[in-house]
C-alpha atoms as a PDB file:
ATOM      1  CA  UNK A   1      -3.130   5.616 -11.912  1.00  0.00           C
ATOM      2  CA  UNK A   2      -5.266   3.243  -9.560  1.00  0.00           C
ATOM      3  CA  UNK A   3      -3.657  -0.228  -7.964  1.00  0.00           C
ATOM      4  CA  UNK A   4      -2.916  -2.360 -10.884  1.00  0.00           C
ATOM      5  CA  UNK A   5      -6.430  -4.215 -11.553  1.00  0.00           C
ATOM      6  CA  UNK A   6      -4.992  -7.818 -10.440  1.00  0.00           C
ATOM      7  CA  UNK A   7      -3.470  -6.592  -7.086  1.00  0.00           C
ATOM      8  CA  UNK A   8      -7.481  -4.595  -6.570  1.00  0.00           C
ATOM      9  CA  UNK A   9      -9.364  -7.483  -7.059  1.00  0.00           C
ATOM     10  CA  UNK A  10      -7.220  -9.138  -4.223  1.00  0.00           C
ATOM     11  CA  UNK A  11      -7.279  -6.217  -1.230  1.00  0.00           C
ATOM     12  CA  UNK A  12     -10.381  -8.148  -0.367  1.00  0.00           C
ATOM     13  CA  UNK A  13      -8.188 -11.181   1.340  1.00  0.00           C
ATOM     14  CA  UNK A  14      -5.665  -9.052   3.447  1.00  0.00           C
ATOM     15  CA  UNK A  15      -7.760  -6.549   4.811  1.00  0.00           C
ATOM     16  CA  UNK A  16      -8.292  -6.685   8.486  1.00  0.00           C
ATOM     17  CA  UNK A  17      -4.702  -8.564   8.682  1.00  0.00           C
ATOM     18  CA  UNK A  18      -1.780  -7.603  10.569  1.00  0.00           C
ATOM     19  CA  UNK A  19       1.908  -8.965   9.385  1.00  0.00           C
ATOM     20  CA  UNK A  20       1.982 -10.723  12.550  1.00  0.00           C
ATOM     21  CA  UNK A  21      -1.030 -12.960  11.898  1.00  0.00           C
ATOM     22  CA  UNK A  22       0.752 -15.334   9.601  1.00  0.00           C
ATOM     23  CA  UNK A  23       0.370 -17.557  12.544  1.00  0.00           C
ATOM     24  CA  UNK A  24      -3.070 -17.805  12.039  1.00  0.00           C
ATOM     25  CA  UNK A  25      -4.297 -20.753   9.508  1.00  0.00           C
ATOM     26  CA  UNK A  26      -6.714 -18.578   8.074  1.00  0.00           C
ATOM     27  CA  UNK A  27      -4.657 -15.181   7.725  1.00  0.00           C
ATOM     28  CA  UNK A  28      -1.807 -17.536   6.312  1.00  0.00           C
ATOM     29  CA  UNK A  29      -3.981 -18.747   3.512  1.00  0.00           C
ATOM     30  CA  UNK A  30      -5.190 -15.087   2.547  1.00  0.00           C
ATOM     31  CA  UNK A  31      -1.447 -13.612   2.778  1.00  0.00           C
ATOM     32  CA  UNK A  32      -1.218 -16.902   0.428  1.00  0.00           C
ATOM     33  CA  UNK A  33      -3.933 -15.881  -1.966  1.00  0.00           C
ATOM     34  CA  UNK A  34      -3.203 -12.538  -1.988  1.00  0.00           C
ATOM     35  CA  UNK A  35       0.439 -12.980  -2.896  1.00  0.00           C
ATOM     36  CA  UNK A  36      -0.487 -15.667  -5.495  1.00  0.00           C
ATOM     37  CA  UNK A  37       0.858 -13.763  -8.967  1.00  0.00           C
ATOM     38  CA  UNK A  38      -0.820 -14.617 -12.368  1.00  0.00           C
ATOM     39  CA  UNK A  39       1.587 -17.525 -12.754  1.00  0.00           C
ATOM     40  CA  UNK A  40       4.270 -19.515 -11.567  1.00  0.00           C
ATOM     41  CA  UNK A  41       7.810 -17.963 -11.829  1.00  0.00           C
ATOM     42  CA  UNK A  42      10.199 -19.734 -13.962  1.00  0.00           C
ATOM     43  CA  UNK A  43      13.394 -19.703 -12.529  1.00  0.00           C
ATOM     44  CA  UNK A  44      16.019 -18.459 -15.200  1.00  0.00           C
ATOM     45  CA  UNK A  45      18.555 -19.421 -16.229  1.00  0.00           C
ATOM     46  CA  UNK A  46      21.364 -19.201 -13.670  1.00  0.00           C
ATOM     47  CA  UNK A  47      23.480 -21.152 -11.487  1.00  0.00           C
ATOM     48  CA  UNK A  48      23.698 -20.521  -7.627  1.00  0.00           C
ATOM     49  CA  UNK A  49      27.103 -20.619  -4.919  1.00  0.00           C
ATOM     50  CA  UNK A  50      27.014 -20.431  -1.076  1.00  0.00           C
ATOM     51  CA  UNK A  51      29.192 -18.341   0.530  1.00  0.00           C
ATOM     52  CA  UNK A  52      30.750 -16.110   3.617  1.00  0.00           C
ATOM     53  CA  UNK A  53      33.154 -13.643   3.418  1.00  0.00           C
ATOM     54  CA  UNK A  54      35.093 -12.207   6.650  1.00  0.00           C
ATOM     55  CA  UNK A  55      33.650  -9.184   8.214  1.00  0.00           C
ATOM     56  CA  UNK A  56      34.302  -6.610  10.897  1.00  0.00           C
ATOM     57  CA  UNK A  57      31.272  -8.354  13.079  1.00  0.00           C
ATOM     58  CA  UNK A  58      31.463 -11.897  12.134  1.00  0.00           C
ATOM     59  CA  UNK A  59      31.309 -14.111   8.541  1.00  0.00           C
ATOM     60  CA  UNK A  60      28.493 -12.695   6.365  1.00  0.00           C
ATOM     61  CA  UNK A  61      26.669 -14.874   4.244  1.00  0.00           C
ATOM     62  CA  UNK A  62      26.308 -14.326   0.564  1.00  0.00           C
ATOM     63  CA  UNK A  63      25.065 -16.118  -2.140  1.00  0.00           C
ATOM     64  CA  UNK A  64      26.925 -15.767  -5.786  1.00  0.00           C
ATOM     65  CA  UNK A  65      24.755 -15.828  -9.417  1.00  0.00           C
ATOM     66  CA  UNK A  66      26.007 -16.407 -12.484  1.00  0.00           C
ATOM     67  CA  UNK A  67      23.884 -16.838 -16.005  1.00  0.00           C
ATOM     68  CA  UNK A  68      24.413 -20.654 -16.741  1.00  0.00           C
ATOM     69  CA  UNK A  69      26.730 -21.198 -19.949  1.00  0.00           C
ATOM     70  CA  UNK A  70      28.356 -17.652 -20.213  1.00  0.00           C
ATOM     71  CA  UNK A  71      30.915 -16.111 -18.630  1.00  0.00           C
ATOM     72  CA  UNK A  72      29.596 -12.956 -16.422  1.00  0.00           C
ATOM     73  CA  UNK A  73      29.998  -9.341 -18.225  1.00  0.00           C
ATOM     74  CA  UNK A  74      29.281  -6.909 -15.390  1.00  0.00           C
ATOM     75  CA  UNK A  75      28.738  -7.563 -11.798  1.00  0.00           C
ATOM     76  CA  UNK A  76      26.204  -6.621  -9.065  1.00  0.00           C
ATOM     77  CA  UNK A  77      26.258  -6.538  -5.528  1.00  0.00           C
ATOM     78  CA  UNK A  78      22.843  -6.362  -4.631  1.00  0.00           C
ATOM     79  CA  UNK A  79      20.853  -5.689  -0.896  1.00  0.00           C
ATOM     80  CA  UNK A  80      17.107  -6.965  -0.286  1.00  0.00           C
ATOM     81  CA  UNK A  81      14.834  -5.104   2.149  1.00  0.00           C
ATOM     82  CA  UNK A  82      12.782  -5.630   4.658  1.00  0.00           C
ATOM     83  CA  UNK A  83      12.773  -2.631   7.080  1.00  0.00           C
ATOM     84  CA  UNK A  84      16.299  -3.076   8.508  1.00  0.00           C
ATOM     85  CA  UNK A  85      14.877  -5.829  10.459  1.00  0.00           C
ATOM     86  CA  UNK A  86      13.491  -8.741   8.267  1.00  0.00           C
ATOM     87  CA  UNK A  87      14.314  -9.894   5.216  1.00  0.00           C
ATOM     88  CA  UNK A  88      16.816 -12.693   4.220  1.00  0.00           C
ATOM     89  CA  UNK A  89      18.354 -14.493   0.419  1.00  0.00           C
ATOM     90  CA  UNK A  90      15.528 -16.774  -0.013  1.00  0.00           C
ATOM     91  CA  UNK A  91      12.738 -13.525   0.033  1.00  0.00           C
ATOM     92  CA  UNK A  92      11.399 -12.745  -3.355  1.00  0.00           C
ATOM     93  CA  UNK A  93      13.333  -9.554  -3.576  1.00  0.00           C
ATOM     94  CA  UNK A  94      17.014 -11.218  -2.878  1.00  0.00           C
ATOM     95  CA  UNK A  95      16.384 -14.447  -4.611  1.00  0.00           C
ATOM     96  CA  UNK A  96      14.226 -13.783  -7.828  1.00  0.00           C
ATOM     97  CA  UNK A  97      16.232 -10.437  -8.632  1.00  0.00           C
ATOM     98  CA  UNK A  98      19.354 -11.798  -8.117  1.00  0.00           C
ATOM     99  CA  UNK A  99      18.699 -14.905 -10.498  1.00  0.00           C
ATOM    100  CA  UNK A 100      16.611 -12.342 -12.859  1.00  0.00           C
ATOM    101  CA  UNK A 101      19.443 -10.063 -13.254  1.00  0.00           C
ATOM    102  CA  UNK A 102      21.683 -12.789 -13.359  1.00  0.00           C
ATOM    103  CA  UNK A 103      20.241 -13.584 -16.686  1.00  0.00           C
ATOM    104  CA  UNK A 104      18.979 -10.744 -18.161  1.00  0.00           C
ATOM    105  CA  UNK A 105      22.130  -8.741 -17.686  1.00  0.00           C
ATOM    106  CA  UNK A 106      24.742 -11.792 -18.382  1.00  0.00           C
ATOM    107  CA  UNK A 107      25.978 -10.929 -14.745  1.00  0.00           C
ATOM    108  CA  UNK A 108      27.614 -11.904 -11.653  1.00  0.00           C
ATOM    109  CA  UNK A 109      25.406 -11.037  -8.882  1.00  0.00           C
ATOM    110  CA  UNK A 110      26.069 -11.220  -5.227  1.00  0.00           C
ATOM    111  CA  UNK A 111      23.117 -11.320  -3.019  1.00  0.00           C
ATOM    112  CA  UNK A 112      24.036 -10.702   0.908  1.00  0.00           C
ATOM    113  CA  UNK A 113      23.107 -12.057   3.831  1.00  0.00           C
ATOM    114  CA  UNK A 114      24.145  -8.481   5.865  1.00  0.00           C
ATOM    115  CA  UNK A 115      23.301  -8.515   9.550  1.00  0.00           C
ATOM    116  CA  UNK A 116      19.522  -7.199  10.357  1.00  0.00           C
ATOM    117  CA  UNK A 117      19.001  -4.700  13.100  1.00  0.00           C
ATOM    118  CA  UNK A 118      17.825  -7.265  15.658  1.00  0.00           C
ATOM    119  CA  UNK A 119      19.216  -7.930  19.290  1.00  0.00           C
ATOM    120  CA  UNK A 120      20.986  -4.679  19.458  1.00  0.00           C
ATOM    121  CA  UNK A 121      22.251  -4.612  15.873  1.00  0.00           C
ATOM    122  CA  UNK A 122      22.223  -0.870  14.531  1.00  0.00           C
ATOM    123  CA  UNK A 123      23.355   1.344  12.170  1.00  0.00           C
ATOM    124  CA  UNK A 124      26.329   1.033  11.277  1.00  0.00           C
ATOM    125  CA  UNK A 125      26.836  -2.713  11.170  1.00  0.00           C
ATOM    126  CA  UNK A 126      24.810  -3.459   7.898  1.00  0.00           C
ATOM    127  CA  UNK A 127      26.914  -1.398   6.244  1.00  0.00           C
ATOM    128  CA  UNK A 128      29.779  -2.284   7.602  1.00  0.00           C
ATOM    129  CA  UNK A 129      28.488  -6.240   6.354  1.00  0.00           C
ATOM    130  CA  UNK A 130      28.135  -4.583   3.075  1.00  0.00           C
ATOM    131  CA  UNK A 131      31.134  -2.992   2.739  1.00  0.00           C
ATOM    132  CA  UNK A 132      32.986  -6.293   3.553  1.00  0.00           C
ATOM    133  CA  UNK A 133      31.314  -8.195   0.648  1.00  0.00           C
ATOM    134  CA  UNK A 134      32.431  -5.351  -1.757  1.00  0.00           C
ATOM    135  CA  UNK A 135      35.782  -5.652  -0.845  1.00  0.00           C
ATOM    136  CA  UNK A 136      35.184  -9.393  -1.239  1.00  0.00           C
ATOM    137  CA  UNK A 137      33.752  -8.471  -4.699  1.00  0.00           C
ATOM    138  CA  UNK A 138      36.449  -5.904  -5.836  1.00  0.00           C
ATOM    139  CA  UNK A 139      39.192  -8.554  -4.851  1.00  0.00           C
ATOM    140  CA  UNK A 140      41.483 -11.176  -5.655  1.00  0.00           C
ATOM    141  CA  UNK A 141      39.181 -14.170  -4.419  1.00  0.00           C
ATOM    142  CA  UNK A 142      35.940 -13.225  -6.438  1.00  0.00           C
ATOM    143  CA  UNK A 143      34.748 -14.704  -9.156  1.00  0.00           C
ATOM    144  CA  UNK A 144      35.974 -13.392 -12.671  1.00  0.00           C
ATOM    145  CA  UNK A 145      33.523 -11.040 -14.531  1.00  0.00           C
ATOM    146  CA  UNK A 146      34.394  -8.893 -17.674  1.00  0.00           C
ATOM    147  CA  UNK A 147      32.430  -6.044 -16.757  1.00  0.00           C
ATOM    148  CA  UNK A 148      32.371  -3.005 -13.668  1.00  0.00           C
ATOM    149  CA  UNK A 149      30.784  -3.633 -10.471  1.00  0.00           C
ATOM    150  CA  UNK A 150      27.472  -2.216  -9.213  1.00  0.00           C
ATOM    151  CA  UNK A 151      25.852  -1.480  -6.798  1.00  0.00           C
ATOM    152  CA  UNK A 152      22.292  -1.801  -5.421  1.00  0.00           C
ATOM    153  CA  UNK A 153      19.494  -2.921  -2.952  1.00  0.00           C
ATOM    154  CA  UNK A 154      15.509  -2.327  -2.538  1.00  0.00           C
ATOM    155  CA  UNK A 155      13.735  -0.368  -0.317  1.00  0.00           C
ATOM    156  CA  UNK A 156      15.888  -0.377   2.966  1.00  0.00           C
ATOM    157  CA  UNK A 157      18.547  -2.112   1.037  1.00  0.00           C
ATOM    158  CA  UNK A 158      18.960   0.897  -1.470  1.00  0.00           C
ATOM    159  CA  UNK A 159      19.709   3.130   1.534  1.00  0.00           C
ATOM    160  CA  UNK A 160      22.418   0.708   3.189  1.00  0.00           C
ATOM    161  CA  UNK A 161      23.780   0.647  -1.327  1.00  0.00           C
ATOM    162  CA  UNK A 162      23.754   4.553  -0.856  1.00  0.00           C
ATOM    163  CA  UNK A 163      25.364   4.385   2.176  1.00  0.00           C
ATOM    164  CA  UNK A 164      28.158   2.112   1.390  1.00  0.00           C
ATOM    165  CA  UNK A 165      28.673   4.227  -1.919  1.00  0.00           C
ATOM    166  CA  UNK A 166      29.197   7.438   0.253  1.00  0.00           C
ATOM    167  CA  UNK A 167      31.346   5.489   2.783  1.00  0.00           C
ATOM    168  CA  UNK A 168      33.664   4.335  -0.658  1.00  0.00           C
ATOM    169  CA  UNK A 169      33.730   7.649  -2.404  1.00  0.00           C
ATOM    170  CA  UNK A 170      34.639   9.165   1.075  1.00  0.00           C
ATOM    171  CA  UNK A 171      37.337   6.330   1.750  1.00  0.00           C
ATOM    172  CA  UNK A 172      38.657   7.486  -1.928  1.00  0.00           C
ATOM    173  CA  UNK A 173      38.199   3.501  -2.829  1.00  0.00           C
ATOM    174  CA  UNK A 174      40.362   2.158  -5.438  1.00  0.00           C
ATOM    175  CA  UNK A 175      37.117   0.225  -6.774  1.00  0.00           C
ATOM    176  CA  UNK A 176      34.185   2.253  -6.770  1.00  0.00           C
ATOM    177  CA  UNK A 177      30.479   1.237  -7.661  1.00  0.00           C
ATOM    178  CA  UNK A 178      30.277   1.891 -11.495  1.00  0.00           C
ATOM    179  CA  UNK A 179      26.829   1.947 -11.089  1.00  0.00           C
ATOM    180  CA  UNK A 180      23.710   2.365  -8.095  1.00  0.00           C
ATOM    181  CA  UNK A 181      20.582   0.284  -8.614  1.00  0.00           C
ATOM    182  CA  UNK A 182      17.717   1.267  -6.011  1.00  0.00           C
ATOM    183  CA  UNK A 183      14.523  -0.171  -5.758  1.00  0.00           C
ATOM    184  CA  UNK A 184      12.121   2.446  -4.454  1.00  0.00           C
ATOM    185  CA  UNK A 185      14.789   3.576  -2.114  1.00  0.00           C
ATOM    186  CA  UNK A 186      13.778   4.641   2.001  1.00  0.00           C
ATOM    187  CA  UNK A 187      16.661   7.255   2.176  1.00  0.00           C
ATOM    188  CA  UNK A 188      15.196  10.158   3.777  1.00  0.00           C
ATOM    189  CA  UNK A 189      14.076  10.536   7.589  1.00  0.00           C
ATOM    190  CA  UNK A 190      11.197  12.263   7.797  1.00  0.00           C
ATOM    191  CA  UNK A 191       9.958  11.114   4.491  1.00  0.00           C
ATOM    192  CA  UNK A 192       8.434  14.051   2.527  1.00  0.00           C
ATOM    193  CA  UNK A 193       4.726  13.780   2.245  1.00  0.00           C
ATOM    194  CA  UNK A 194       2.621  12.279  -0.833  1.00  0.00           C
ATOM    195  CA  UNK A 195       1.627  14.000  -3.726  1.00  0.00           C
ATOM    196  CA  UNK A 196      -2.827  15.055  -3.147  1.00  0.00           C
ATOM    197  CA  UNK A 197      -3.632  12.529  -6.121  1.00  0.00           C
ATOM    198  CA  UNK A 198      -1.547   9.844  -4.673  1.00  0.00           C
ATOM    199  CA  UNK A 199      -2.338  10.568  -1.598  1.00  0.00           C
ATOM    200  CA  UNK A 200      -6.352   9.972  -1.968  1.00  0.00           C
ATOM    201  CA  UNK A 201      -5.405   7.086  -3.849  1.00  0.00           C
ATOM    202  CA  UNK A 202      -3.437   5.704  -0.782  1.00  0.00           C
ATOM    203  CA  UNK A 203      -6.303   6.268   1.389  1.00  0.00           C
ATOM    204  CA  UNK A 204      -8.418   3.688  -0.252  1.00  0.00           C
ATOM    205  CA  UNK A 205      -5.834   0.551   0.586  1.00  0.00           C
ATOM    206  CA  UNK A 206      -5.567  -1.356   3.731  1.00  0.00           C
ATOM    207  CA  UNK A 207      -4.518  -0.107   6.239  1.00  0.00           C
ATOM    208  CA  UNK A 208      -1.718  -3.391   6.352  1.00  0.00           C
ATOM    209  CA  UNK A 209      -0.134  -1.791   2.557  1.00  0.00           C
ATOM    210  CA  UNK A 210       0.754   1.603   4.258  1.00  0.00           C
ATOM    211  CA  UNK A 211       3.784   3.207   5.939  1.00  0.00           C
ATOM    212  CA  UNK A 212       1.845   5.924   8.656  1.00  0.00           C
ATOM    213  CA  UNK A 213       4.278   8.254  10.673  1.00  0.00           C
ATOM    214  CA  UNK A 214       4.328   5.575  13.675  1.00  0.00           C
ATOM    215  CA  UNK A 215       5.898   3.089  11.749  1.00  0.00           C
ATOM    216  CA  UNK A 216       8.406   5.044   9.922  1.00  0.00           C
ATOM    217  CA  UNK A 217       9.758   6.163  13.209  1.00  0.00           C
ATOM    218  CA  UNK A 218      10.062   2.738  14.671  1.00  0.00           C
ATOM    219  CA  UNK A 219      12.653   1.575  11.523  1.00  0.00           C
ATOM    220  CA  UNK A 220      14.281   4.340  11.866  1.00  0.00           C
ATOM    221  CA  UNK A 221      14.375   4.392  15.720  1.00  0.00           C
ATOM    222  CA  UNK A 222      15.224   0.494  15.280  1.00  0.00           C
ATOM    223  CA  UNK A 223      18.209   0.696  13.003  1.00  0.00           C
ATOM    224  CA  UNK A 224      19.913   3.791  14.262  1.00  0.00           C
ATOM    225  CA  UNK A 225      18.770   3.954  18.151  1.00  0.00           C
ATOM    226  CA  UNK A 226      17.049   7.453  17.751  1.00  0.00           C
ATOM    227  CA  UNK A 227      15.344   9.565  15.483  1.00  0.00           C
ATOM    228  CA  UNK A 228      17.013  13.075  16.354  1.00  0.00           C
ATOM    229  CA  UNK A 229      20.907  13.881  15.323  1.00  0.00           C
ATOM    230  CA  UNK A 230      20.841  10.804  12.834  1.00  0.00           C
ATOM    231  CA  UNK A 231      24.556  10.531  10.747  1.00  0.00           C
ATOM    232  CA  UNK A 232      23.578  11.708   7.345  1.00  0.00           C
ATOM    233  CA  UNK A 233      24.900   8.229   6.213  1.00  0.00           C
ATOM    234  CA  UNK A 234      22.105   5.934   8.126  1.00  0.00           C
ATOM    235  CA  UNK A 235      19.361   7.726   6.240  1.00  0.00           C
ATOM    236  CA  UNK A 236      21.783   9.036   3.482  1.00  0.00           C
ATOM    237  CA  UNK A 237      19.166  11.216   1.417  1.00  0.00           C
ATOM    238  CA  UNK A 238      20.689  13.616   3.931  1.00  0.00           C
ATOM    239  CA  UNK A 239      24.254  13.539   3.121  1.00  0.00           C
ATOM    240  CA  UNK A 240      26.167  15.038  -0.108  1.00  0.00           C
ATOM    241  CA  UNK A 241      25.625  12.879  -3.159  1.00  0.00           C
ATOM    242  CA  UNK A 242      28.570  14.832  -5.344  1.00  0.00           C
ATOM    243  CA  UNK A 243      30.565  12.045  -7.113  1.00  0.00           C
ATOM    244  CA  UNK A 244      28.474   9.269  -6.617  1.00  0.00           C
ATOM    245  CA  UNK A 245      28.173   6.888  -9.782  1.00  0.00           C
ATOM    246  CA  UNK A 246      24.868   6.979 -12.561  1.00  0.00           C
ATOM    247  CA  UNK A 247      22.250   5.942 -10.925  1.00  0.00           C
ATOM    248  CA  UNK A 248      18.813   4.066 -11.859  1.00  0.00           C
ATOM    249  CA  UNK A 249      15.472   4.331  -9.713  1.00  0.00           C
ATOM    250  CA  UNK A 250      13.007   2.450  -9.843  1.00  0.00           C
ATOM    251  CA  UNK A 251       9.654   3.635  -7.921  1.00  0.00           C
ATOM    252  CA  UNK A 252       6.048   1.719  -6.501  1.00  0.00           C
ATOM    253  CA  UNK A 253       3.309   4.238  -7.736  1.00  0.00           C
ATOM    254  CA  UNK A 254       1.594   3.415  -4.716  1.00  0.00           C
ATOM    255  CA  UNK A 255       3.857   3.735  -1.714  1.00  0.00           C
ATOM    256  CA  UNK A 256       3.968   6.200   1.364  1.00  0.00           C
ATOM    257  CA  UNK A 257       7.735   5.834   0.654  1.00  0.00           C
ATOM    258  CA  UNK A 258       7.846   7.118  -2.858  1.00  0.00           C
ATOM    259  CA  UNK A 259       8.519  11.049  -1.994  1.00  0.00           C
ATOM    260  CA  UNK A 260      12.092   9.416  -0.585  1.00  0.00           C
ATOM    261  CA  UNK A 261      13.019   8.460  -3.902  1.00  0.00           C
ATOM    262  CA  UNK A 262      11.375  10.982  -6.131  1.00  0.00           C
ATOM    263  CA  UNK A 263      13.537  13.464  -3.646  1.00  0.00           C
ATOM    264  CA  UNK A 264      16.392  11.537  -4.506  1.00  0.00           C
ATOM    265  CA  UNK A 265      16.334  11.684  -7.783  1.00  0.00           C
ATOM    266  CA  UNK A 266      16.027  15.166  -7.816  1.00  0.00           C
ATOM    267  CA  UNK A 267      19.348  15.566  -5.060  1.00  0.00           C
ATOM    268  CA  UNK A 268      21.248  13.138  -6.869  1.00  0.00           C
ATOM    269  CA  UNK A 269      20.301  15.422 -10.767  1.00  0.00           C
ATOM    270  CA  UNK A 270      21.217  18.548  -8.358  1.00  0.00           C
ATOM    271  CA  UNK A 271      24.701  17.034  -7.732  1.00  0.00           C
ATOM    272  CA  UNK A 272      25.749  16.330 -11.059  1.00  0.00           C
ATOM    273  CA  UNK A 273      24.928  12.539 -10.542  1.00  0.00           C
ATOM    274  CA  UNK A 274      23.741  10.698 -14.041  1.00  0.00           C
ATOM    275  CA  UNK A 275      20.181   9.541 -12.905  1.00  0.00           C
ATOM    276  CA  UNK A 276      17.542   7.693 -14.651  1.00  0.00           C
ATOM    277  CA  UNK A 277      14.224   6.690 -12.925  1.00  0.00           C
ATOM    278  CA  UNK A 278      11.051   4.022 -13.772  1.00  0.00           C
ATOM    279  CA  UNK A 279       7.974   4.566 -12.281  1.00  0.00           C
ATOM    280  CA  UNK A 280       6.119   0.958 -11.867  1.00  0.00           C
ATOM    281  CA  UNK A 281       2.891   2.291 -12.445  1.00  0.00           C
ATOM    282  CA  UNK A 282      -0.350   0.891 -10.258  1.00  0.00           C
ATOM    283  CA  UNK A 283       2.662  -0.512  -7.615  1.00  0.00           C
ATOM    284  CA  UNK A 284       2.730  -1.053  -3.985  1.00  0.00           C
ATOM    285  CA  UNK A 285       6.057  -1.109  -2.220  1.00  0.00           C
ATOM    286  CA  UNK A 286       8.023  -3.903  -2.428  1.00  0.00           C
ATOM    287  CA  UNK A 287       6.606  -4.804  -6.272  1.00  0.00           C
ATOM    288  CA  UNK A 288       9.729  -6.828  -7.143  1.00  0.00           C
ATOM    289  CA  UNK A 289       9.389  -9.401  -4.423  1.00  0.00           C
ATOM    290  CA  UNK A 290       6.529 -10.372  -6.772  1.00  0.00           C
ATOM    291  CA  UNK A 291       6.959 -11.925 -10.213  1.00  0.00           C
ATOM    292  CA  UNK A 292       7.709 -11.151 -13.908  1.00  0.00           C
ATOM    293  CA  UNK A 293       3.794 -12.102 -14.896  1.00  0.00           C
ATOM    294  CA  UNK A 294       2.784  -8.649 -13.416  1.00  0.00           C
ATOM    295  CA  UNK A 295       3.883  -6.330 -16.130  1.00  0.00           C
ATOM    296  CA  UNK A 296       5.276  -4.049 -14.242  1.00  0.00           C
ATOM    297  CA  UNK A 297       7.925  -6.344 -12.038  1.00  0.00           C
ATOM    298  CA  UNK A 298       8.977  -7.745 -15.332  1.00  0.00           C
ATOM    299  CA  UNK A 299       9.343  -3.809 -16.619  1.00  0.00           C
ATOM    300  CA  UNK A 300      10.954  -2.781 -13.491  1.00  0.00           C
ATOM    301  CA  UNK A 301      13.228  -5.963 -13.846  1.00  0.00           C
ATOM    302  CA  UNK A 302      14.127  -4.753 -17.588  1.00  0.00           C
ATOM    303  CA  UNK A 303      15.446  -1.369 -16.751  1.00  0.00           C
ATOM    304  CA  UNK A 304      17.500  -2.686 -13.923  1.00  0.00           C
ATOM    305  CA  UNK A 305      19.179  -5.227 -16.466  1.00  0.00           C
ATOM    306  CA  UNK A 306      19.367  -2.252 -18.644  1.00  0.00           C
ATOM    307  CA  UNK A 307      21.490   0.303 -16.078  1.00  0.00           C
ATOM    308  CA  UNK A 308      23.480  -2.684 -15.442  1.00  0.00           C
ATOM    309  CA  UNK A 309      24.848  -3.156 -19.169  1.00  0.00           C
ATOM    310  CA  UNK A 310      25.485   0.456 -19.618  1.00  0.00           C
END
């Protein structure tokens, strides 16, 4: 289907931009506009903790949810996005999931703060910051929660969930993910091309909302050093997916990225793997770092809550 009507009637105020113009007075107060969601979000219902927990590179920050007045049922480890290189726990995508989840679900949900791929960080040091906060999760110092731990992260934080999930099954972990979330996941390097409808549909968007071939090959380039002889784990739509733990999907209509996690869906059937998908319909990439009043966030939101209480 077309760009949901209230995202449409906005393309008006971003295109021409750049993410870099910000900066700008007037570019800041279009980015405003255009990110300015039917209404307000109301926070829910859930209480908030600071934390670190010891890593192989240094203390990684986390930040711990619980839904205020009951005790936790299952528990969620949970990545934002952002590229490999931006992104942090306040951003839409950490923060309002987290808390959303948090409530919805009745669970304990642990945001991190992993270690961008900035200054020379690369692949695998996210995951490595990852796989330090779900031993912190898994163990003795954790906060108590009735239910199994998940697993899960959006856009460029689904692949670092999927590659920490391969890393555990490999490692034969004691306390595997019981569950994968993964918010239109970028797992796949090159990306497999759009279907003709969406494609056409694409073409009418700013240029600012797309993911072209030069800029798909500068994350990937960024986080791993390269884009030839990548380890199947950095982009991990490439490596085997036998074993892994059910898995829900949830996909932007819209998105240059989307033929990463439609393919995914299809490996992860084709190895046995439990796998339910969502299509947000009328999406752009990214839709959950925008709020419940657009149907389809709060939708999206629903049938993560739902994979994560069985």
């Amino acid at each position: 289907m077309p760009l949901d009507p209230f995202l449409a009637a906005k393309l008006h105020l971003i295109d021409g931009l750049r993410w870099d113009d910000p900066a700008d007075p007037e570019a800041g107060r279009r980015f405003d506009a255009f990110f300015r969601d039917p209404a307000p979000w109301p926070e829910p219902e859930a209480d908030t903790e600071e934390h670190t927990v010891p890593g192989p590179h240094g203390p990684v920050p986390i930040r711990v949810y619980r839904p205020r007045g009951r005790r936790p049922g299952p528990a969620l480890l949970w990545l934002h996005g952002g590229g490999f290189r931006a992104g942090d726990l306040d951003m839409p995508e950490a923060h309002l999931v987290s808390a959303e989840l948090a409530a919805r679900a009745g669970a304990l949900v642990v945001s991190v703060g992993y270690r961008l791929a900035v200054d020379g960080v690369r692949y695998p040091v996210p995951v490595d910051d990852v796989r330090a906060a779900w031993q912190w999760l898994t163990g003795p110092e954790a906060p108590t929660y009735a239910g199994p731990p998940a697993l899960g992260g959006a856009s460029a934080g689904a692949a670092l969930a999927l590659s920490a999930a391969i890393r555990l099954r490999d490692a034969g972990s004691a306390s595997p993910p019981a569950a994968l979330l993964l918010a239109y996941p970028f797992a796949h390097f090159p990306v497999p091309v759009l279907d003709d409808d969406t494609a056409a549909l694409m073409r009418e968007l700013p240029s600012i909302l797309r993911f072209d071939t030069a800029s798909i090959e500068d994350m990937v380039r960024n986080y791993v050093g390269r884009i030839t002889e990548l380890p199947p784990a950095a982009m991990p739509g490439a490596a085997g997916l036998t074993g892994l733990p059910p898995t829900g999907i949830v996909l932007s209509e819209l998105d240059d990225l989307r033929p990463s996690g439609d393919l995914l869906a299809r490996q992860l059937t084709e190895s046995g793997v439990p796998t339910r998908t969502y299509l947000a319909a009328g999406m752009l990439h990214g839709h959950l770092n925008r709020t419940p009043s657009l149907a389809e966030v709060d939708r999206s939101l629903a049938f993560f809550a739902t994979v994560l209480t069985g």
